[in-house]
Protein backbone atom coordinates (compact mmCIF):
# COMPACT_ATOMS: atom_id res chain seq x y z
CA UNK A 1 170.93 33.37 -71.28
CA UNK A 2 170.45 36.18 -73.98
CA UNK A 3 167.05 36.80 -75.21
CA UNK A 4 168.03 35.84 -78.85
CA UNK A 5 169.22 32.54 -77.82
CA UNK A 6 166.55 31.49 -75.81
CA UNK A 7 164.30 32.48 -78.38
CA UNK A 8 166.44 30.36 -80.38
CA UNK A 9 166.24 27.68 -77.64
CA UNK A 10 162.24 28.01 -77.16
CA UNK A 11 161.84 27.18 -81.15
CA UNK A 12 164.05 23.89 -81.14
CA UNK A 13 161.89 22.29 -78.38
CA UNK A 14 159.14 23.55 -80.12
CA UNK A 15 160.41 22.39 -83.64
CA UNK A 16 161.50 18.42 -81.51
CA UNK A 17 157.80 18.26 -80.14
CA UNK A 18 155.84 18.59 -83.68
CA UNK A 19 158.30 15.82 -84.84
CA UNK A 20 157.56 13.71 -81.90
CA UNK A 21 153.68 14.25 -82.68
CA UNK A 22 154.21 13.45 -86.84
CA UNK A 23 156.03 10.52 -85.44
CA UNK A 24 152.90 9.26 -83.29
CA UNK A 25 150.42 10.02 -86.36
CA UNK A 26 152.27 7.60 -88.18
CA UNK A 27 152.05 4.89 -86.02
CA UNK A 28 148.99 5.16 -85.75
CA UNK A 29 146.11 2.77 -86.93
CA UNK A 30 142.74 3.76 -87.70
CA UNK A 31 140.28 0.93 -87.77
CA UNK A 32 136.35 0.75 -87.71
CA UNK A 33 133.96 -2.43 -86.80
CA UNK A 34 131.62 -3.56 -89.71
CA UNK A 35 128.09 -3.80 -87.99
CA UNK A 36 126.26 -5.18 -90.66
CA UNK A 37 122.88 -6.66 -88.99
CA UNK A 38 125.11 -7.88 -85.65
CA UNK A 39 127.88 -6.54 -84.69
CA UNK A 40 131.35 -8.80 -85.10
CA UNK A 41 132.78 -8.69 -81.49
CA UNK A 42 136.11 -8.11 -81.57
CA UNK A 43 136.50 -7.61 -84.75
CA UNK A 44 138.21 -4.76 -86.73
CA UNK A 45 137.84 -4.91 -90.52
CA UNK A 46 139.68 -2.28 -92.34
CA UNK A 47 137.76 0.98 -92.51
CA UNK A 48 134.26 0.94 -93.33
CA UNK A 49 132.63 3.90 -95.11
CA UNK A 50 128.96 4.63 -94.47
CA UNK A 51 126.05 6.10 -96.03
CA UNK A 52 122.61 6.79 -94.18
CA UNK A 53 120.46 7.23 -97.43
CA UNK A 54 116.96 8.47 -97.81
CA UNK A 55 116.23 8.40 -93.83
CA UNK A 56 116.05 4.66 -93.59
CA UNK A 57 118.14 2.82 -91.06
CA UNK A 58 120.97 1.26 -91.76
CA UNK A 59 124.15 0.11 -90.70
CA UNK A 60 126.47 2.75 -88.91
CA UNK A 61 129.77 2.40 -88.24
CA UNK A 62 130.65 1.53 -84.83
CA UNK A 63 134.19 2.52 -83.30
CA UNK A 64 135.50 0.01 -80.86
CA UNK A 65 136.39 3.20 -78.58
CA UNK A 66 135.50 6.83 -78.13
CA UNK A 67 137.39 9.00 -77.16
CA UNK A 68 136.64 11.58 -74.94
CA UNK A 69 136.41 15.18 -75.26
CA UNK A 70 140.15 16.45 -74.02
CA UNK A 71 142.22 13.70 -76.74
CA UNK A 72 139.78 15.89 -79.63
CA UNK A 73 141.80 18.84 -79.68
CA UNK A 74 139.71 21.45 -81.55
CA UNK A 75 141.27 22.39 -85.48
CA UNK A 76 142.49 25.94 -86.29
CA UNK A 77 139.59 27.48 -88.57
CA UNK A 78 140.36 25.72 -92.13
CA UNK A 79 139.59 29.09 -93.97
CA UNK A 80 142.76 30.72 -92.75
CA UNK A 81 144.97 27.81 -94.42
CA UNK A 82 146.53 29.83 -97.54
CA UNK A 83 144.35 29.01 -100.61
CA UNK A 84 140.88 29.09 -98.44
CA UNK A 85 138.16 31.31 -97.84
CA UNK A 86 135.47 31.80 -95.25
CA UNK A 87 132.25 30.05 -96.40
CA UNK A 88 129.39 32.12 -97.36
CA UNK A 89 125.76 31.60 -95.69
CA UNK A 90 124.35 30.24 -98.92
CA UNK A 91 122.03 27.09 -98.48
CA UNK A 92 121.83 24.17 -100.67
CA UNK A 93 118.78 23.97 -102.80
CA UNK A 94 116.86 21.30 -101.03
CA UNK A 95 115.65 19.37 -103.95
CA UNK A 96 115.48 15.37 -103.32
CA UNK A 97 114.36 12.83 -105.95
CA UNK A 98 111.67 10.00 -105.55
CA UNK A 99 114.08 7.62 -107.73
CA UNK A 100 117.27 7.28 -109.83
CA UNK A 101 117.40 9.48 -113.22
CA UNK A 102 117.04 7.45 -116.20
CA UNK A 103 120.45 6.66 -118.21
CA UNK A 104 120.94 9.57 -120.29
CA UNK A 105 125.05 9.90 -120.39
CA UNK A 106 126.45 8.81 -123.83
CA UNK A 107 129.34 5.86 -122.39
CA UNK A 108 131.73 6.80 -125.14
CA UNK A 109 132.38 9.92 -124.02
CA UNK A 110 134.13 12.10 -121.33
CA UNK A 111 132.40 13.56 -118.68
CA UNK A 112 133.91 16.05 -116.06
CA UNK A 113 132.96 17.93 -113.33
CA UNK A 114 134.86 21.10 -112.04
CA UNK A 115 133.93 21.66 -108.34
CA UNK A 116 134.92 24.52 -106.76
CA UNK A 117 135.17 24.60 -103.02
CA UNK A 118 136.53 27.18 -100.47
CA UNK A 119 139.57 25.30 -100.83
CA UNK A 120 140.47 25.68 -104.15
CA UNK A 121 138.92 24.04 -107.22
CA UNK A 122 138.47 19.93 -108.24
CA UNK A 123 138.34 18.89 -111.48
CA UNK A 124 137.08 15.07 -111.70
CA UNK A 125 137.52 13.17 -114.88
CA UNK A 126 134.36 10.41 -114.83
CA UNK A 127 134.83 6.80 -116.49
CA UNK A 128 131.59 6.35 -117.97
CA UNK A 129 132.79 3.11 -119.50
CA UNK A 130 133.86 1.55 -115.85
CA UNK A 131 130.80 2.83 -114.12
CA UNK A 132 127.94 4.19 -116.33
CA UNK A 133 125.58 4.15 -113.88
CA UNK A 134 127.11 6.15 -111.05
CA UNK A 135 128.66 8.41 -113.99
CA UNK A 136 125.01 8.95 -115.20
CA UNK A 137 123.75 9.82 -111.27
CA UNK A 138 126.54 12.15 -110.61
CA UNK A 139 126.19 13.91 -114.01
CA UNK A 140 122.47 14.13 -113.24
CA UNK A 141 123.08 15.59 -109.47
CA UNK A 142 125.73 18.31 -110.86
CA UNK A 143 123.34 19.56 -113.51
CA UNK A 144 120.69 19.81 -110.61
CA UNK A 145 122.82 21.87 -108.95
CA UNK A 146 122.59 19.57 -106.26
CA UNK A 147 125.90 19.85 -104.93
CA UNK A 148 126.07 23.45 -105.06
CA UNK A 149 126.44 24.92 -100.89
CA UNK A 150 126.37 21.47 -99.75
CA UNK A 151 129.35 21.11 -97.01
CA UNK A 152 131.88 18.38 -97.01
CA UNK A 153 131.35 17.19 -93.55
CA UNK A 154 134.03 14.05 -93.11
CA UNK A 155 137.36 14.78 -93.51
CA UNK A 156 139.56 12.14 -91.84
CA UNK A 157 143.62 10.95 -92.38
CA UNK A 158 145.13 7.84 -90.60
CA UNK A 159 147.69 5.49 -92.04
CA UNK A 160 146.92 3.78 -94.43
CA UNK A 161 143.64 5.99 -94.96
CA UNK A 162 142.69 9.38 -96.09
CA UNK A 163 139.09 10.59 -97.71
CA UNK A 164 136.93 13.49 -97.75
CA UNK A 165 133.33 12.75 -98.07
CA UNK A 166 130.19 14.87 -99.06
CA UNK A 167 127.26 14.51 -101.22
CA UNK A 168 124.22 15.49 -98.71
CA UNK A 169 122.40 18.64 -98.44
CA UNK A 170 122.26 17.72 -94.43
CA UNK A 171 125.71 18.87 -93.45
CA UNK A 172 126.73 15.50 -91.95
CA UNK A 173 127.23 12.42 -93.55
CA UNK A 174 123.41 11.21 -93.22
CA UNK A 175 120.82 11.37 -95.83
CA UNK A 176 120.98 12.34 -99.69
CA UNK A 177 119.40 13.26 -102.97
CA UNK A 178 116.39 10.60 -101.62
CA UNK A 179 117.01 7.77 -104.04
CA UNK A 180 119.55 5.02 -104.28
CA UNK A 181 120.90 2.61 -107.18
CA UNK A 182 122.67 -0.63 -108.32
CA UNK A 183 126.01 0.94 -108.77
CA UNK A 184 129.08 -1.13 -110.54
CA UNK A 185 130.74 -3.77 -108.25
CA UNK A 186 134.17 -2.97 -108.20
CA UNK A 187 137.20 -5.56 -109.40
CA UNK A 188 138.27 -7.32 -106.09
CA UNK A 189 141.65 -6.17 -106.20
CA UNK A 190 140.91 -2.47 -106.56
CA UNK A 191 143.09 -0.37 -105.24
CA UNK A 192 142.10 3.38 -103.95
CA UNK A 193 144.78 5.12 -104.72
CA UNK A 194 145.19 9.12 -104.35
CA UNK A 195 142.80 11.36 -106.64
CA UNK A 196 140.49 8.45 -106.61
CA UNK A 197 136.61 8.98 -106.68
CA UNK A 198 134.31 6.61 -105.16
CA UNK A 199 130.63 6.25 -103.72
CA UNK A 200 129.97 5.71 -100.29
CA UNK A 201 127.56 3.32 -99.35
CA UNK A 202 125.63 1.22 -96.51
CA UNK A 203 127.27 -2.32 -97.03
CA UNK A 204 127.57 -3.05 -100.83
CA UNK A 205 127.60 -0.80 -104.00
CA UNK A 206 124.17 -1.97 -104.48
CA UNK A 207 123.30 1.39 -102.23
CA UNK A 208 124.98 3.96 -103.97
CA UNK A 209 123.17 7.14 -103.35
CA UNK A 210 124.57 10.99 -104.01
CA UNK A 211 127.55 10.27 -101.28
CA UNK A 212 130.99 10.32 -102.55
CA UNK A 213 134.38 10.03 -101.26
CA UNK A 214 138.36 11.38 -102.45
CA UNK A 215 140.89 9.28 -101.69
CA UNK A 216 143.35 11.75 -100.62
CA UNK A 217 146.31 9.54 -99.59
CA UNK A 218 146.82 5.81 -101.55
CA UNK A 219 144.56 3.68 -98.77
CA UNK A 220 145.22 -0.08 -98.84
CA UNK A 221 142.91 0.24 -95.88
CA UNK A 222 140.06 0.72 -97.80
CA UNK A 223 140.59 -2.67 -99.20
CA UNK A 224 143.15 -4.51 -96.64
CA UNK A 225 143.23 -7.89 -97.64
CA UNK A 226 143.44 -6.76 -101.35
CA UNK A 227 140.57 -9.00 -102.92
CA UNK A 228 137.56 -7.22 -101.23
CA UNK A 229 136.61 -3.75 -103.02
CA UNK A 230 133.92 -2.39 -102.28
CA UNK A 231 132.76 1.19 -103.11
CA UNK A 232 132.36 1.85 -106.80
CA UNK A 233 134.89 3.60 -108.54
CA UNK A 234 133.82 6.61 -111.29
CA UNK A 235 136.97 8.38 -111.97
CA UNK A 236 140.19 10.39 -111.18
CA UNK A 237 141.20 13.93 -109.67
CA UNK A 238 142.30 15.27 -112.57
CA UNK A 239 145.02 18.27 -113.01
CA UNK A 240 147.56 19.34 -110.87
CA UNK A 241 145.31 22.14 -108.92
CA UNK A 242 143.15 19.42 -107.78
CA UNK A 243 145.32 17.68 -106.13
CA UNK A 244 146.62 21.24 -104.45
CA UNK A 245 142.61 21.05 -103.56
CA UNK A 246 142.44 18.32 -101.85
CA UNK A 247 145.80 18.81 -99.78
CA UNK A 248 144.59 22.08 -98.45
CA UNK A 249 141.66 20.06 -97.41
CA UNK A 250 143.28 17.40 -95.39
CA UNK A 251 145.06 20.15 -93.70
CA UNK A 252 141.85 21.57 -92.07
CA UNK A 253 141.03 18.14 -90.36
CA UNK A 254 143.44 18.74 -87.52
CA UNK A 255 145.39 16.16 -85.64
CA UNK A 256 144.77 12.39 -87.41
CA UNK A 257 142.16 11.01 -85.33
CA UNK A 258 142.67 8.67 -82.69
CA UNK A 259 142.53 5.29 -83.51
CA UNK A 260 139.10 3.81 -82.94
CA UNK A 261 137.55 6.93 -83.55
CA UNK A 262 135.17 6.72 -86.71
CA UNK A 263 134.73 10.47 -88.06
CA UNK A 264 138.34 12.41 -88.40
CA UNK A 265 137.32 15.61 -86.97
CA UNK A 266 135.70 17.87 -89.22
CA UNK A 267 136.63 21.56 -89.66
CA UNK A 268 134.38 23.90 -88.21
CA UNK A 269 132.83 25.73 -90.22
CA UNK A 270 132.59 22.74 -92.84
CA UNK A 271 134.57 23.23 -96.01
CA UNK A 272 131.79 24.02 -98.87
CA UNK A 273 131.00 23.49 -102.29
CA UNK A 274 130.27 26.37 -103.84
CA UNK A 275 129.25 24.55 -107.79
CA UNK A 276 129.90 21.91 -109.32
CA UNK A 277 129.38 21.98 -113.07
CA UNK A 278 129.29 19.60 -115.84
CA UNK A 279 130.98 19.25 -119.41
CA UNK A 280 131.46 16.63 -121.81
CA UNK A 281 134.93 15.74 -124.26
């Protein structure tokens, strides 16, 4: 055979296999056990997003399997993805807070944060008027500066499922700004649809810390029977380069994690935020 054409030959097998693979990613199902107090044997409830706030223990999320270390296949380094850049060595200013900030935001107005990463750049349009009080705790962290060099450690797409989740100075998705609050109970029927912004938590909204999550793909699996919402909504990606953002994002977690597994793998070394500033409409 001529050199062109099994060149030609090498790049349509290779071309069949990453269909067969996109084909398998969409098959597949990503659930996590709630382990609220006991764990539910047998069980699988949706997917379950967790927050370890202010070094207490609470409940984890606990994958039905693990998988070992050859199905983790290791991600190409995120910052050579067009539109990202290697992450400086800049730390995170290590401030942490006794209790919530005192309502300050004015609810009739627009608040919005522009957080640039080494991704690209977020802009997030806050609903002070659906969720005051996590408005008011976000606005208060940005102006702190205490997003600034934090990392956003969870990165993780299945079907029906796709976030990215930061808010700790710790790297991983443990810990926080040290204080947590009664944040708004979302409408049952919520749905978490792409560009949505949301607070982790440990079990209800009534544990809102500094953790948030981006929906990054519409995720009926973050409320699967479609009556039980739980993680307070605060707002919308706004503008189209945020949406660029986050899709540059997703593309650093790798292969879709295996289902079972609770944390989509991570890149290595962690996409940052560099700032995140505030400004009112």
């Amino acid at each position: 055979m001529a050199k062109g054409g099994y060149q030609r030959q090498r790049l349509q097998q290779k071309k069949e296999a990453e269909r067969k693979a996109r084909k398998r990613a969409r098959r597949q199902k990503q659930f996590i056990q709630w382990t609220v107090g006991v764990v539910v044997l047998g069980l699988l409830v949706g997917i379950t997003l967790v927050a370890t706030l202010g070094g207490k223990k609470k409940p984890v999320a606990n994958p039905s399997t693990s998988p070992s270390a050859s199905t983790t296949p290791s991600p190409t380094p995120y910052y050579l993805i067009r539109g990202c850049t290697k992450p400086s060595s800049a730390k995170p200013n290590g401030k942490h807070y006794s209790k919530a900030p005192p309502m300050t935001i004015d609810k009739t107005k627009t608040y919005v944060i522009t957080m640039k990463t080494t991704c690209g750049t977020m802009v997030w349009k806050l609903d002070a008027k659906l969720a005051p009080a996590t408005v008011n705790s976000m606005v208060f962290l940005a102006k702190q500066h205490y997003f600034d060099n934090t990392t956003l450690p969870r990165v993780q797409v299945a079907t029906g499922f796709g976030i990215i989740q930061g808010g700790t100075q710790s790297g991983t998705i443990s810990g926080g700004a040290g204080y947590s609050y009664a944040g708004e109970k979302p409408a049952p029927a919520t749905k978490y649809t792409r560009g949505t912004l949301a607070m982790a938590n440990s079990g209800d909204p009534s544990s809102n810390g500094s953790q948030f999550f981006i929906v990054t793909v519409d995720s009926p699996n973050l409320n699967p029977d479609g009556k039980s919402a739980n993680y307070s909504v605060f707002g919308h990606l706004f503008a189209s380069e945020s949406f660029a953002t986050i899709d540059r994002i997703a593309k650093a977690q790798g292969p879709p994690a295996e289902a079972g597994q609770d944390l989509g793998i991570s890149p290595n070394p962690a996409i940052k935020i560099i700032s995140a500033t505030v400004t009112v409409q």
